[in-house]
C-alpha atoms as a PDB file:
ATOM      1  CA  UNK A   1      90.608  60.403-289.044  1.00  0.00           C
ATOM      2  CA  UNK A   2      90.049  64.200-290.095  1.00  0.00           C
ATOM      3  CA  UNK A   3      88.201  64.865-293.144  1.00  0.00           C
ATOM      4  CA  UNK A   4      88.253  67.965-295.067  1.00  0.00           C
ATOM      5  CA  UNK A   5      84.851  69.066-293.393  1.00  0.00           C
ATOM      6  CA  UNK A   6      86.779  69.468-290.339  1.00  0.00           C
ATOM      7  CA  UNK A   7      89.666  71.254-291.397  1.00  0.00           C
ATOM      8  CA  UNK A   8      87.277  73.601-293.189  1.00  0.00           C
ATOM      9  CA  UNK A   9      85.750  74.142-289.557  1.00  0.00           C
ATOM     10  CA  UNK A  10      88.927  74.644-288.059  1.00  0.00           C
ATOM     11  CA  UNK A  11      89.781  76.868-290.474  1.00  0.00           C
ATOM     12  CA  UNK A  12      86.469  79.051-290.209  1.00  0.00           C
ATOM     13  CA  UNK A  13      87.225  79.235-286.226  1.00  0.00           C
ATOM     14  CA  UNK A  14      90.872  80.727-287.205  1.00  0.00           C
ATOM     15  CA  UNK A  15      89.161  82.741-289.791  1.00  0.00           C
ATOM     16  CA  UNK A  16      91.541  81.602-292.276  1.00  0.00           C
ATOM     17  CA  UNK A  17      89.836  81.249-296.133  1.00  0.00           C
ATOM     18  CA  UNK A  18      91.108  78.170-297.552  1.00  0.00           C
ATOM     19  CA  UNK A  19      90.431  77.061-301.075  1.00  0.00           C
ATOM     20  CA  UNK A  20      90.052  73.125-302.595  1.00  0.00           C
ATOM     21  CA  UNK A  21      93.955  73.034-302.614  1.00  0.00           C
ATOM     22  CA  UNK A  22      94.487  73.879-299.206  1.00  0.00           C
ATOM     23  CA  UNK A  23      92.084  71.850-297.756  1.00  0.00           C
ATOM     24  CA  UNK A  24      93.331  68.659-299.348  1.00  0.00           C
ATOM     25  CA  UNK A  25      97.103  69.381-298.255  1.00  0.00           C
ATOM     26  CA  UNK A  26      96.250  70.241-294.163  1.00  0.00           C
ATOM     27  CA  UNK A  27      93.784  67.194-294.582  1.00  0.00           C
ATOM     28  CA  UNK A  28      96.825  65.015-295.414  1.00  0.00           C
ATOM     29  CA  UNK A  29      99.301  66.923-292.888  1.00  0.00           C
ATOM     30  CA  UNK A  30      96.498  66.456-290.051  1.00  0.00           C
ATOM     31  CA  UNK A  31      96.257  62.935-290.734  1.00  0.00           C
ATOM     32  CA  UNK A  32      99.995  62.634-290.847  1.00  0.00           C
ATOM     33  CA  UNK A  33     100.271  64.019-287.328  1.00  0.00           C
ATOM     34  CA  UNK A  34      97.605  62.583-285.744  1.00  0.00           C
ATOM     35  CA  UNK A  35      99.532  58.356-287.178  1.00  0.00           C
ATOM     36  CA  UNK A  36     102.636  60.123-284.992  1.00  0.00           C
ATOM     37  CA  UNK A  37     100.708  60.778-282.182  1.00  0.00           C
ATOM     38  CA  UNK A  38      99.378  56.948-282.624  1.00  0.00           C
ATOM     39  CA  UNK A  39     102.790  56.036-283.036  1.00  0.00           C
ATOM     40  CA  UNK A  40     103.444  57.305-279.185  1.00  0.00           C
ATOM     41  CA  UNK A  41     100.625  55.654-277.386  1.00  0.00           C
ATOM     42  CA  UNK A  42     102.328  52.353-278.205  1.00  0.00           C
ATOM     43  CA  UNK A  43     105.616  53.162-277.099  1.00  0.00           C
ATOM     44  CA  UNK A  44     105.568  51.927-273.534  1.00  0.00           C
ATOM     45  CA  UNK A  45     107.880  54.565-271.338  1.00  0.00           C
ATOM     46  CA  UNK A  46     109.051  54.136-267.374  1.00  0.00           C
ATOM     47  CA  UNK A  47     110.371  57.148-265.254  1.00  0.00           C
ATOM     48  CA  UNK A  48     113.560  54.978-263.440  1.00  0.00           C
ATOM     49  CA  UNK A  49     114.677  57.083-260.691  1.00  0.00           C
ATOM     50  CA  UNK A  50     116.763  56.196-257.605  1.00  0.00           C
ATOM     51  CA  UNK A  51     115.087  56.463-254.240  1.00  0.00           C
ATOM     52  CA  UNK A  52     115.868  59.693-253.161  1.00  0.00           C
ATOM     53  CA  UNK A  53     117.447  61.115-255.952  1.00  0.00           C
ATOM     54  CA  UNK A  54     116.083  64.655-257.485  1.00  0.00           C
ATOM     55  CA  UNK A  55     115.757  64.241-261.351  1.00  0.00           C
ATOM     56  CA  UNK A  56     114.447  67.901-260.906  1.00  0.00           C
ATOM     57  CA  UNK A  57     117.162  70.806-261.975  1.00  0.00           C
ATOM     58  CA  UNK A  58     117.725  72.823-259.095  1.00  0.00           C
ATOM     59  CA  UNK A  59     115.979  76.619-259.275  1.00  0.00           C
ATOM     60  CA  UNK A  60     118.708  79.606-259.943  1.00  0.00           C
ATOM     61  CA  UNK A  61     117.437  82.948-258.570  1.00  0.00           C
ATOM     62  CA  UNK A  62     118.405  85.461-260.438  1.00  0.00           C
ATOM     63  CA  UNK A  63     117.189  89.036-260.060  1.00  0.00           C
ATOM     64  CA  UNK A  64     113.834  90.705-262.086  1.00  0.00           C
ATOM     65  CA  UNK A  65     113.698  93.591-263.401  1.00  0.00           C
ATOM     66  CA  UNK A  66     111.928  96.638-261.644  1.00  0.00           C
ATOM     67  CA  UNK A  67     108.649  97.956-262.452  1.00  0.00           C
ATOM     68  CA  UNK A  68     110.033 100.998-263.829  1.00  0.00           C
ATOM     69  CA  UNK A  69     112.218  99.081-266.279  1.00  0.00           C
ATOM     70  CA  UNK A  70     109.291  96.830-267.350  1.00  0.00           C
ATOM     71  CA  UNK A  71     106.974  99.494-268.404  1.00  0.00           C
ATOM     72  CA  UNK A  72     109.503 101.543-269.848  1.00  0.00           C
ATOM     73  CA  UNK A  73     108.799 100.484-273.373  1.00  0.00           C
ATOM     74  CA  UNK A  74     105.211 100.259-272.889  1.00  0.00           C
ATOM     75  CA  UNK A  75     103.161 102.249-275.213  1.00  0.00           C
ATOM     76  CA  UNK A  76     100.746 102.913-272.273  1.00  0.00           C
ATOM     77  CA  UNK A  77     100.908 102.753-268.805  1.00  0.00           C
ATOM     78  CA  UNK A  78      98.520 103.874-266.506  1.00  0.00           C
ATOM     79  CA  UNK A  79      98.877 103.775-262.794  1.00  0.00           C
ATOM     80  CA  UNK A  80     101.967 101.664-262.803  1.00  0.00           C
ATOM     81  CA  UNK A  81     100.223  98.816-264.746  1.00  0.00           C
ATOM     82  CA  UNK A  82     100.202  98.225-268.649  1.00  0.00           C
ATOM     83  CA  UNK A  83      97.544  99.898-270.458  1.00  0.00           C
ATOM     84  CA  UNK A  84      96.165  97.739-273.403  1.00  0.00           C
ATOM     85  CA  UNK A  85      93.326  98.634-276.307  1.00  0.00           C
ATOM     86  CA  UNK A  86      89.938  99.626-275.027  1.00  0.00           C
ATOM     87  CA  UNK A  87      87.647  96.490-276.143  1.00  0.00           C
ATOM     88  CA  UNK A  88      84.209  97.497-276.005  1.00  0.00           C
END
């Protein structure tokens, strides 16, 4: 069972501010979840496959595009590679 001590940790991780209101309503909504995820650990569930048979689709190729047309609406691009934000 969550409590609202925990969903005031999880929200300090996300660095989300939530007030009294808040708190109380994901509380409920995380308890809510969590009975439907109960609800699925009873229900007992075979895979029934012929012997032999593929119950996998089968893979399509299909062409990619080039580098040049992936980085072309890159906002930086350095070297033929994507350039992202400088972090420290």
């Amino acid at each position: 069972m969550i409590v609202k001590t925990d969903v005031n940790h999880i929200a300090q991780l996300a660095c989300i501010e939530l007030d009294d209101e808040d708190l109380q309503e994901f509380t409920i909504q995380l308890n809510t979840i969590l009975e439907y995820f109960e609800e699925l650990d009873d229900v007992e569930a075979e895979l029934t496959q012929e012997e032999g048979e593929n119950v996998l689709r089968a893979d399509n190729i299909t062409p990619s595009l080039s580098q040049q047309e992936a980085l072309s609406n890159a906002p930086r691009v350095d070297s033929g590679y994507f350039r992202g934000p400088r972090i420290l």
